[in-house]
C-alpha atoms as a PDB file:
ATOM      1  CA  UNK A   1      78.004 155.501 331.840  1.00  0.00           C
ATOM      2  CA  UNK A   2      76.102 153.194 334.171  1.00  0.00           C
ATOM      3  CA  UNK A   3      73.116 150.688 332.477  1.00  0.00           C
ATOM      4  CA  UNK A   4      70.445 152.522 333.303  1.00  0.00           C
ATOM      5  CA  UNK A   5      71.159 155.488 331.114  1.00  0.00           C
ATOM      6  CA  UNK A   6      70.421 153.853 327.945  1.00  0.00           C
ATOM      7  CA  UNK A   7      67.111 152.417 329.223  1.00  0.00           C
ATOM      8  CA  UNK A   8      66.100 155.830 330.362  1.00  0.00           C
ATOM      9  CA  UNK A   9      66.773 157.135 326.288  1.00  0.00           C
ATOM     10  CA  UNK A  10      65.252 154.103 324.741  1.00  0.00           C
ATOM     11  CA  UNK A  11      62.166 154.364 326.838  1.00  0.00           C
ATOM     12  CA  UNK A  12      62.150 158.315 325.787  1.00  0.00           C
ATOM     13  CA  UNK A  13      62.952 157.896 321.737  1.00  0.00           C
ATOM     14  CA  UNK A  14      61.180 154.287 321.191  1.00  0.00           C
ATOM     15  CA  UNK A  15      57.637 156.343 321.224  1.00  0.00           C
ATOM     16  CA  UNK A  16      58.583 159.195 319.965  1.00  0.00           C
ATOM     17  CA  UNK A  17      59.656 160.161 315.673  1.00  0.00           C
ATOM     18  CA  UNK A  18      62.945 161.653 314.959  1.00  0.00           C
ATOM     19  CA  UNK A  19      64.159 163.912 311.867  1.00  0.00           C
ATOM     20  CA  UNK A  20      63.510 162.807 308.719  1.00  0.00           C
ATOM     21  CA  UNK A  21      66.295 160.390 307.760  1.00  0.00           C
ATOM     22  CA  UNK A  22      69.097 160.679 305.366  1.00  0.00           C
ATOM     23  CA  UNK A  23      70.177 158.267 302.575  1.00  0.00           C
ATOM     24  CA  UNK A  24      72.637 155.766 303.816  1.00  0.00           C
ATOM     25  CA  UNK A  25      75.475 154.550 302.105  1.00  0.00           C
ATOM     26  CA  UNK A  26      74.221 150.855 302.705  1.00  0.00           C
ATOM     27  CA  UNK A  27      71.174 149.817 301.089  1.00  0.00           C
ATOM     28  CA  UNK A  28      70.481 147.274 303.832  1.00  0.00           C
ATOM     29  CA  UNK A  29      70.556 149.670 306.669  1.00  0.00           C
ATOM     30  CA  UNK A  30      69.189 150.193 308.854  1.00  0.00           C
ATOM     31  CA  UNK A  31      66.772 147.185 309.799  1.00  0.00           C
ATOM     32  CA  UNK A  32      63.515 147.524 309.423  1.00  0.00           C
ATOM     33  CA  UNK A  33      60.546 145.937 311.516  1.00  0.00           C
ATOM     34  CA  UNK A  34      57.228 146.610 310.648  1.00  0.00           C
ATOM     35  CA  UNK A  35      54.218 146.669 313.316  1.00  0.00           C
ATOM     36  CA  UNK A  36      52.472 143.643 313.753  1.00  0.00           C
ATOM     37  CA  UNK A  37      49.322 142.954 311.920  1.00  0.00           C
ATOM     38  CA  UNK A  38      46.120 142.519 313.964  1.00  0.00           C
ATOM     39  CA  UNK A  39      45.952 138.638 313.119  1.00  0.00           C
ATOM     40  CA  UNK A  40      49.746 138.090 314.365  1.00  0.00           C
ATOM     41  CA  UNK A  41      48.823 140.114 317.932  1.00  0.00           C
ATOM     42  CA  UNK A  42      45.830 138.184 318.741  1.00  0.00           C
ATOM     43  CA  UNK A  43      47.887 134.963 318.250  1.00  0.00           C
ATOM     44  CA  UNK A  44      50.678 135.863 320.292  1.00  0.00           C
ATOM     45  CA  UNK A  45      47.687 137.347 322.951  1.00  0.00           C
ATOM     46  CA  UNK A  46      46.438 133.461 322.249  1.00  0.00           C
ATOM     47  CA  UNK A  47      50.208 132.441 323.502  1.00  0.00           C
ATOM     48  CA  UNK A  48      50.171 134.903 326.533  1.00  0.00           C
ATOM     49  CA  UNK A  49      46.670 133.104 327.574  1.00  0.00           C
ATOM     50  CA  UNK A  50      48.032 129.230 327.432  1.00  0.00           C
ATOM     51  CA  UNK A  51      51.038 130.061 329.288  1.00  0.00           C
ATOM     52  CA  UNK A  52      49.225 132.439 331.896  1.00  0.00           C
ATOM     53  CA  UNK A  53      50.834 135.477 331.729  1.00  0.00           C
ATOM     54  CA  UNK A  54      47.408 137.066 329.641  1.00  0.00           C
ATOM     55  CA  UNK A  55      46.401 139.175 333.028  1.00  0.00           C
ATOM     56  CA  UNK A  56      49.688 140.818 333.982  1.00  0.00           C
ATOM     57  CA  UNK A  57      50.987 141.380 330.518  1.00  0.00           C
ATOM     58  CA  UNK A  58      50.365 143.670 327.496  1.00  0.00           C
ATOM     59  CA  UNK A  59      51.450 143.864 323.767  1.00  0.00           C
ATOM     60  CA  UNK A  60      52.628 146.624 322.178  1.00  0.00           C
ATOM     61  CA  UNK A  61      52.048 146.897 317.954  1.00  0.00           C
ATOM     62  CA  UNK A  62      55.565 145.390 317.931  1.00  0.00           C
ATOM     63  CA  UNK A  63      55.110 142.365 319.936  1.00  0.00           C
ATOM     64  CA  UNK A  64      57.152 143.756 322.797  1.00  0.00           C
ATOM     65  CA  UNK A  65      55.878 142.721 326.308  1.00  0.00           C
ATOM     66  CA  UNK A  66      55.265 145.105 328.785  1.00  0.00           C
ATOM     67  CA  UNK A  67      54.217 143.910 332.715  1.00  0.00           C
ATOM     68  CA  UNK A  68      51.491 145.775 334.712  1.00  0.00           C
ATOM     69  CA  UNK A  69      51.190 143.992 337.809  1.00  0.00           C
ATOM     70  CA  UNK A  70      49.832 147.010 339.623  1.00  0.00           C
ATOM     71  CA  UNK A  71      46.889 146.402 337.805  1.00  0.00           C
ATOM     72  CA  UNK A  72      43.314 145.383 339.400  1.00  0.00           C
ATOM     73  CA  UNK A  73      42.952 142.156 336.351  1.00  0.00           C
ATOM     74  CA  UNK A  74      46.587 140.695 337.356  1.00  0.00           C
ATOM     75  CA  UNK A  75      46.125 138.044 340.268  1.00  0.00           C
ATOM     76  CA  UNK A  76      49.363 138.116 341.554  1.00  0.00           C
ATOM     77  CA  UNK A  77      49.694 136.329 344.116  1.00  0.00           C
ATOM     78  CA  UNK A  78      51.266 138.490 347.931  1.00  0.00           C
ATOM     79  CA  UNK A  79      50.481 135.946 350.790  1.00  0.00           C
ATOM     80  CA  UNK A  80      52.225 132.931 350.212  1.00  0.00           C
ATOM     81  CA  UNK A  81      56.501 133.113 349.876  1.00  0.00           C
ATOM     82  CA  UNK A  82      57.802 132.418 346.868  1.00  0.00           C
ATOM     83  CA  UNK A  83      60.330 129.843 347.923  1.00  0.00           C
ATOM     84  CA  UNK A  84      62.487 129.261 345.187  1.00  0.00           C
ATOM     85  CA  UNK A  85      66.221 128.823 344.423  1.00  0.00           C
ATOM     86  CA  UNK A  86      68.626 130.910 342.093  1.00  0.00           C
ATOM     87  CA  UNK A  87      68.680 128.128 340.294  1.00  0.00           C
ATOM     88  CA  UNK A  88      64.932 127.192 340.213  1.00  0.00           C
ATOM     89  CA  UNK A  89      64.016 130.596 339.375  1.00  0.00           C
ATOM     90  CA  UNK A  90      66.868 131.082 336.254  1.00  0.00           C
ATOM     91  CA  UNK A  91      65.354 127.395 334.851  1.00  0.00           C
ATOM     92  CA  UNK A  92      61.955 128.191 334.767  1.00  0.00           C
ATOM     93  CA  UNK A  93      62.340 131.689 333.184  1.00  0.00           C
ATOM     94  CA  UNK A  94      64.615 130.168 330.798  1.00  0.00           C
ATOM     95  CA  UNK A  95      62.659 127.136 329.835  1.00  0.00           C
ATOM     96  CA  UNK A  96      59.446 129.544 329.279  1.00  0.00           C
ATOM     97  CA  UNK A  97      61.303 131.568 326.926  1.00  0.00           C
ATOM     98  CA  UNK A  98      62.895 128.587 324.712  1.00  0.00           C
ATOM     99  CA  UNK A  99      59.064 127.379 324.407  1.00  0.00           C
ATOM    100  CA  UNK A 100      58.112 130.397 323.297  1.00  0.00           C
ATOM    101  CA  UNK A 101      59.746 131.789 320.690  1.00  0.00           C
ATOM    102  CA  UNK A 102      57.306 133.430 318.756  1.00  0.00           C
ATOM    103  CA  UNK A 103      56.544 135.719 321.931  1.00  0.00           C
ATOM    104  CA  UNK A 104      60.749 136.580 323.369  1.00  0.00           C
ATOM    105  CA  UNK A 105      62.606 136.052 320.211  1.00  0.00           C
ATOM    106  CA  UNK A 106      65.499 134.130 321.849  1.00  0.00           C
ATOM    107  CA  UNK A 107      67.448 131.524 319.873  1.00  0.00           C
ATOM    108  CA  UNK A 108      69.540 130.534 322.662  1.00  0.00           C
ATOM    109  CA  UNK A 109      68.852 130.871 326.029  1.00  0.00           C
ATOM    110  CA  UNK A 110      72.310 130.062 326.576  1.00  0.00           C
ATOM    111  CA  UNK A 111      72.861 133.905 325.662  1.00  0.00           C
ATOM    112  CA  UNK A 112      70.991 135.015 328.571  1.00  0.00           C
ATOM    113  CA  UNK A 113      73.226 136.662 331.489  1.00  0.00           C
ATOM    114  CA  UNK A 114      70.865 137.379 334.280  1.00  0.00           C
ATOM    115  CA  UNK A 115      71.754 140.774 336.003  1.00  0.00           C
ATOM    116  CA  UNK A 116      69.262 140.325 339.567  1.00  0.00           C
ATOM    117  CA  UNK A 117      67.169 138.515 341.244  1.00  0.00           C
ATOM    118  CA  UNK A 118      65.231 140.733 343.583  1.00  0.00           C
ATOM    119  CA  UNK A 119      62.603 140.585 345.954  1.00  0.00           C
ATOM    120  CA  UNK A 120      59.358 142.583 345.998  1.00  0.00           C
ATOM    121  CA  UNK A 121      60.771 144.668 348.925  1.00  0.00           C
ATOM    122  CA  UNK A 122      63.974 145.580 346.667  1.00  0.00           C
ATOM    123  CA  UNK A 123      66.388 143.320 348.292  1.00  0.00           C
ATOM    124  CA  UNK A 124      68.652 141.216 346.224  1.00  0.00           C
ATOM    125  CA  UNK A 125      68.423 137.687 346.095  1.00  0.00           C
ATOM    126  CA  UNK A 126      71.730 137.230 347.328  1.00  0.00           C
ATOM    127  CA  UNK A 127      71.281 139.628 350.380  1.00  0.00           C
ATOM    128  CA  UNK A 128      67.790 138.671 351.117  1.00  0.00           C
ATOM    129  CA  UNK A 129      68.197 135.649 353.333  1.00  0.00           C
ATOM    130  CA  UNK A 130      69.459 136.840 356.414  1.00  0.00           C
ATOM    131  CA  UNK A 131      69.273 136.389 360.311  1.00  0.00           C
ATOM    132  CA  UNK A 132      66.284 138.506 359.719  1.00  0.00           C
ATOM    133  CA  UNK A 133      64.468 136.981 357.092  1.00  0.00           C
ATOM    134  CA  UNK A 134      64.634 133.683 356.610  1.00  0.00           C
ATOM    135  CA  UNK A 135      60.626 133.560 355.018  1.00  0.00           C
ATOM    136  CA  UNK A 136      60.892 134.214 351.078  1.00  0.00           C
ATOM    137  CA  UNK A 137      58.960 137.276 349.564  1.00  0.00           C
ATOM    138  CA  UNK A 138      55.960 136.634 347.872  1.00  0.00           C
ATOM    139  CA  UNK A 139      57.819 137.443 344.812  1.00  0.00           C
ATOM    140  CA  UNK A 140      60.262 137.842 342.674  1.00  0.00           C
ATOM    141  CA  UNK A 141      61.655 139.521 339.695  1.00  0.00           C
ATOM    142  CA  UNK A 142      64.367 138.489 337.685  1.00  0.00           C
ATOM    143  CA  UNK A 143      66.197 140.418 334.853  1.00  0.00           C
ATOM    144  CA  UNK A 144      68.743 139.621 331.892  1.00  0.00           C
ATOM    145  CA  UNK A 145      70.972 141.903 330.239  1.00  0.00           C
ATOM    146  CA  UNK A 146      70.272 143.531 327.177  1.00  0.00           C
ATOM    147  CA  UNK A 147      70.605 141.175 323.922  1.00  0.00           C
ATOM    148  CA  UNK A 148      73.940 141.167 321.822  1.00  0.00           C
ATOM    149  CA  UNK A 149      74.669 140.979 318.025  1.00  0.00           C
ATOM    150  CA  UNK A 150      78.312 140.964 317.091  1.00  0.00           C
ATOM    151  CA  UNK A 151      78.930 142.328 320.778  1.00  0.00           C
ATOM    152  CA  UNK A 152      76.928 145.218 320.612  1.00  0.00           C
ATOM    153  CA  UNK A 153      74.240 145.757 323.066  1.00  0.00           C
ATOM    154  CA  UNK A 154      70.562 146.397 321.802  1.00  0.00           C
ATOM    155  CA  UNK A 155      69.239 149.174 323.731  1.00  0.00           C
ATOM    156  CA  UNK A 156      65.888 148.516 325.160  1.00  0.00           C
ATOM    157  CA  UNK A 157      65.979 144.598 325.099  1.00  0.00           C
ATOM    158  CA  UNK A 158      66.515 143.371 328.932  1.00  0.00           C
ATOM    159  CA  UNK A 159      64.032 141.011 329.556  1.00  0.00           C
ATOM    160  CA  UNK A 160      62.207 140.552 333.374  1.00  0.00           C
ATOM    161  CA  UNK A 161      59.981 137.958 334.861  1.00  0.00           C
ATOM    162  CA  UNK A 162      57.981 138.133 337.478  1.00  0.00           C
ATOM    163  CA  UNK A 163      57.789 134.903 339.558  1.00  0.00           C
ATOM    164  CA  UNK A 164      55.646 134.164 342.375  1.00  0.00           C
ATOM    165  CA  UNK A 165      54.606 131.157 344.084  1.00  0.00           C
ATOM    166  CA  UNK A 166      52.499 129.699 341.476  1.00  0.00           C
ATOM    167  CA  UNK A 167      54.510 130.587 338.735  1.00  0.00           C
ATOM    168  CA  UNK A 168      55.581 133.028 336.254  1.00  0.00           C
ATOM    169  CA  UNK A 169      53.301 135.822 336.031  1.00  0.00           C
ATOM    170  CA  UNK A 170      54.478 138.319 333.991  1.00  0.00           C
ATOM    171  CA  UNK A 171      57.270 139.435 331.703  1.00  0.00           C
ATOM    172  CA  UNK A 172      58.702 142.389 329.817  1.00  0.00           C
ATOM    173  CA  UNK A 173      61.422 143.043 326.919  1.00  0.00           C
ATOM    174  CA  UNK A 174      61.718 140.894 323.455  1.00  0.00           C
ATOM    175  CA  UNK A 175      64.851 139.882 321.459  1.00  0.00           C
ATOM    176  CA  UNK A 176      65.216 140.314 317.537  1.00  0.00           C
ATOM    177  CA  UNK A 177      66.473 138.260 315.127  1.00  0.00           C
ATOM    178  CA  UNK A 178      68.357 139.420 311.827  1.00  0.00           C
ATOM    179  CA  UNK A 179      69.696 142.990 312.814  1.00  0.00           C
ATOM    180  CA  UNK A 180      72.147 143.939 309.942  1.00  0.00           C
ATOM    181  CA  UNK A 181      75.066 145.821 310.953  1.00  0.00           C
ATOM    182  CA  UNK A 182      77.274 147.135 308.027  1.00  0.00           C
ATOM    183  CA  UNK A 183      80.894 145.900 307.208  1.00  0.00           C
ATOM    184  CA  UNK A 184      81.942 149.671 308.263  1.00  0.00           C
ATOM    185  CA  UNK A 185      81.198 152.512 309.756  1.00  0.00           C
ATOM    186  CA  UNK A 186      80.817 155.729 307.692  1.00  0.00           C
ATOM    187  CA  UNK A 187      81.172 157.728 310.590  1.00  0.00           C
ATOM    188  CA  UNK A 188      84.287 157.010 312.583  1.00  0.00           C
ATOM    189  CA  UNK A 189      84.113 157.771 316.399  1.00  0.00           C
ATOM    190  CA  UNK A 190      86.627 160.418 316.328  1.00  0.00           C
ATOM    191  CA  UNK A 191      84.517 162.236 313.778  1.00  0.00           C
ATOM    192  CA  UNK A 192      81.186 161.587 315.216  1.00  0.00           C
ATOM    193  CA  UNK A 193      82.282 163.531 318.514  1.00  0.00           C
ATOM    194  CA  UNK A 194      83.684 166.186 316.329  1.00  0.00           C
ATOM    195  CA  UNK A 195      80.255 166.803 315.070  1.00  0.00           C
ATOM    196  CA  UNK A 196      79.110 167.495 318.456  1.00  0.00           C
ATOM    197  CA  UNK A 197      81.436 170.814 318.378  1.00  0.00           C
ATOM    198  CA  UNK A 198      79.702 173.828 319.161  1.00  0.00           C
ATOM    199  CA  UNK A 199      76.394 172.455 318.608  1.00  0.00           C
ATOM    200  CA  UNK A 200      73.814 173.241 321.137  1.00  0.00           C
ATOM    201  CA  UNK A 201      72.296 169.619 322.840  1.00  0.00           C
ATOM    202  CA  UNK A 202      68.789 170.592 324.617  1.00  0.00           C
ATOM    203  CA  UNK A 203      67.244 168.081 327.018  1.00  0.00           C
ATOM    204  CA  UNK A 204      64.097 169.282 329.828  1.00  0.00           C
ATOM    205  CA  UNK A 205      64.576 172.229 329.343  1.00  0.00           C
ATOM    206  CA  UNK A 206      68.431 172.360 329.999  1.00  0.00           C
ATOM    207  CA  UNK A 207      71.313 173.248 326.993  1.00  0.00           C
ATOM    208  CA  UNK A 208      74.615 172.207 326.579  1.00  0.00           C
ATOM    209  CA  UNK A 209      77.412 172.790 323.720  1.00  0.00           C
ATOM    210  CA  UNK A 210      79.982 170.495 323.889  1.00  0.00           C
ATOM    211  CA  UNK A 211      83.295 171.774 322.744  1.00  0.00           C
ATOM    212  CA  UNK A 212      87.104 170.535 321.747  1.00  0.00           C
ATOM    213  CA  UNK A 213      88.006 170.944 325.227  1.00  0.00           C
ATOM    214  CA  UNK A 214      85.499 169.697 327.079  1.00  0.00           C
ATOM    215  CA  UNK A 215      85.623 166.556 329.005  1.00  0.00           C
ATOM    216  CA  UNK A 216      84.773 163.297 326.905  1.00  0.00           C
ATOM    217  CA  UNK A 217      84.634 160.238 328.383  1.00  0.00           C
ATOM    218  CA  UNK A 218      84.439 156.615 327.496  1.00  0.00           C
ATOM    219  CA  UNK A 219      82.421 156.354 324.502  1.00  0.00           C
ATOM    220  CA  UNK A 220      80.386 153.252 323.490  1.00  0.00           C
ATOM    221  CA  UNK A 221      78.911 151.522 320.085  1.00  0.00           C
ATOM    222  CA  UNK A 222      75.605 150.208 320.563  1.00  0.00           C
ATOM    223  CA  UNK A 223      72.477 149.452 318.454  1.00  0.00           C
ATOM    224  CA  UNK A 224      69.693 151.835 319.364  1.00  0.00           C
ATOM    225  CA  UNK A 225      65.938 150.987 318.184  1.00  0.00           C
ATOM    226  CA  UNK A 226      63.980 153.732 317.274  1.00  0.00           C
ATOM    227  CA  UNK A 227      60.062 153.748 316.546  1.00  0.00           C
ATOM    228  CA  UNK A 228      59.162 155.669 313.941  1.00  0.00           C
ATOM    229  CA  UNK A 229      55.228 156.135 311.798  1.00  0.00           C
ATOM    230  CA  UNK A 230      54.707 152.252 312.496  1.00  0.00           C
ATOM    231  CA  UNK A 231      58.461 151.060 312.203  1.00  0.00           C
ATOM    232  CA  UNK A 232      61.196 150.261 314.042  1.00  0.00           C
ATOM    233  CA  UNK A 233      64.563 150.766 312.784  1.00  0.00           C
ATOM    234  CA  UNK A 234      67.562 149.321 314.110  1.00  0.00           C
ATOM    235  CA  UNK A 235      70.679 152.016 314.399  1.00  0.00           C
ATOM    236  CA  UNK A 236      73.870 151.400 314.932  1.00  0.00           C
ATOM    237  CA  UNK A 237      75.415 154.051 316.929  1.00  0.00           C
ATOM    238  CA  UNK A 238      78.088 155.659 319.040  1.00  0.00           C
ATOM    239  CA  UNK A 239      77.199 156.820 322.606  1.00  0.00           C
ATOM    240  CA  UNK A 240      79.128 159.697 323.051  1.00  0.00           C
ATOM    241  CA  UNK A 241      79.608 161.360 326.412  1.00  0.00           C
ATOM    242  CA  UNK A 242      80.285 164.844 326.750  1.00  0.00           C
ATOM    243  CA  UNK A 243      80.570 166.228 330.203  1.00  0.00           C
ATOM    244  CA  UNK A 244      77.390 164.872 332.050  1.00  0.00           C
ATOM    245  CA  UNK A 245      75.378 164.400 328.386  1.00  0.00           C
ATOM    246  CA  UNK A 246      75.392 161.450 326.840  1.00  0.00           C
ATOM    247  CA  UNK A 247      74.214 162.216 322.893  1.00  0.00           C
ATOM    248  CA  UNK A 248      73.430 158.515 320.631  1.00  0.00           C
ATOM    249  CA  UNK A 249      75.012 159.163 316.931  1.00  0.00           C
ATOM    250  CA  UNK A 250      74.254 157.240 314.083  1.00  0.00           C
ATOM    251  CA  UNK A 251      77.519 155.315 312.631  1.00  0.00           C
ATOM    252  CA  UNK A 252      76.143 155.902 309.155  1.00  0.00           C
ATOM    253  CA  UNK A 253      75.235 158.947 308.847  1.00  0.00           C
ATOM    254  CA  UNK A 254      76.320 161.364 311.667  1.00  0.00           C
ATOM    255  CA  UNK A 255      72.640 161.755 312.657  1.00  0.00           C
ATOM    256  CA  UNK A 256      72.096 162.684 316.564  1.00  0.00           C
ATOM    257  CA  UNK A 257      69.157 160.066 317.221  1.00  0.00           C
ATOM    258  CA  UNK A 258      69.168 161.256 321.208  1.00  0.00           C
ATOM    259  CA  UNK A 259      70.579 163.296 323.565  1.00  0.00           C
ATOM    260  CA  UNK A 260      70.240 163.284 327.294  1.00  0.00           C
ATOM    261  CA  UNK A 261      71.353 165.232 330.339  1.00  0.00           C
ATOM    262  CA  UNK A 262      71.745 162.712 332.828  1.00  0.00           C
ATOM    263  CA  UNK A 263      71.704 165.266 335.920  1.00  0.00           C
ATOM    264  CA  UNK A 264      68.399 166.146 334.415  1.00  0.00           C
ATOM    265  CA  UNK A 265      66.883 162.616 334.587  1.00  0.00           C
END
């Protein structure tokens, strides 16, 4: 299943309460962060202001960052070229987010594989200097995979920069720090997909019932935050993929947490 899939379901579930869930067998699980008090908002708002990304970015309750550069209060700048290197534009992201822990989360920036560099007309960094552009944009926007724990992907945590030519301007995503993932899974894979026999998957207005039979391809554990009555729990799941579905299982419990149909997207 390609990347964006996942981002598509986490920005779907992360605002929206599932079922009511069921005891697990692990006391610790799942993680549990609680929304931000008032006090600890405005002080990271205080830390968006000194490092002047206040007018293109917002907060939500859990601290994440979320870029609206579209907006009439961000200043970015789109008349003078953002002429910067790879490299250039990798260390200053990088450096911003190790002096600012409180707002991104990141231990070590060491851990953070960039995916693109692209221009504000699309174009990739790497294509964008050619016998027909040789000016740079007026911006750019960089992006880093998804935070690991134990090799598992959490869904939802790509982080993205805009740069332009006086700086950094905005940025999206956050990392978390002390996601427990149990010794075991209660659920194996094999058994997990077996619960998807016969049972009916709705997504936008479309159905599906995956059965014995039916294609399955590569599936995929991952850990899957979901937003629930001023919480976010951390789930550790298996991405299943049914025909052209692809249904998120909790490895605890058996509990569907999402299903998509990605030819409905």
């Amino acid at each position: 299943m390609k990347h964006i899939y996942y981002s598509i379901i986490m920005l779907f579930i992360f605002f929206v309460s599932c079922q009511d869930e069921n005891q697990y067998p692990d006391a610790n699980y799942p993680t549990i962060v609680n929304d931000l008090s008032e006090s600890k908002l405005n002080e990271l708002y205080n830390l968006l202001y000194n490092i002047n990304l206040y007018n293109c970015t917002i907060l939500d309750n859990q601290g994440r960052l979320i870029q609206y550069l579209n907006d009439d209060l961000c200043d970015l700048n789109d008349s003078i070229p953002a002429t910067y290197s790879e490299q250039e534009i990798l260390l200053y992201t990088k450096t911003l987010v190790a002096q600012n822990k409180a707002l991104f989360g990141v231990n070590d920036t060491s851990e953070m594989q960039a995916l693109s560099i692209i221009a504000n007309n699309g174009t990739r960094y790497e294509n964008y200097f050619t016998a027909d552009s040789i000016i740079a944009p007026p911006y750019w926007t960089v992006t880093f995979d998804r935070q690991k724990i134990d090799d598992l992907d959490i869904i939802g945590t790509e982080l993205k920069f805009t740069i332009d030519a006086k700086g950094i301007k905005g940025a999206s995503g956050k990392w978390y720090s002390n996601v427990y993932i149990p010794l075991t899974d209660a659920v194996k894979e094999s058994d997990a997909q077996k619960s998807l026999y016969e049972t009916q998957l709705n997504y936008n207005r479309t159905t599906f019932t995956p059965l014995e039979n039916s294609t399955w391809f590569e599936a995929n554990k991952i850990i899957f935050p979901v937003y629930q009555s001023g919480q976010l729990k951390f789930h550790v799941c298996w991405a299943l993929h049914p025909e052209n579905w692809e249904v998120i299982v909790d490895t605890q419990d058996g509990q569907i947490i999402a299903a998509v149909n990605i030819d409905a997207l």
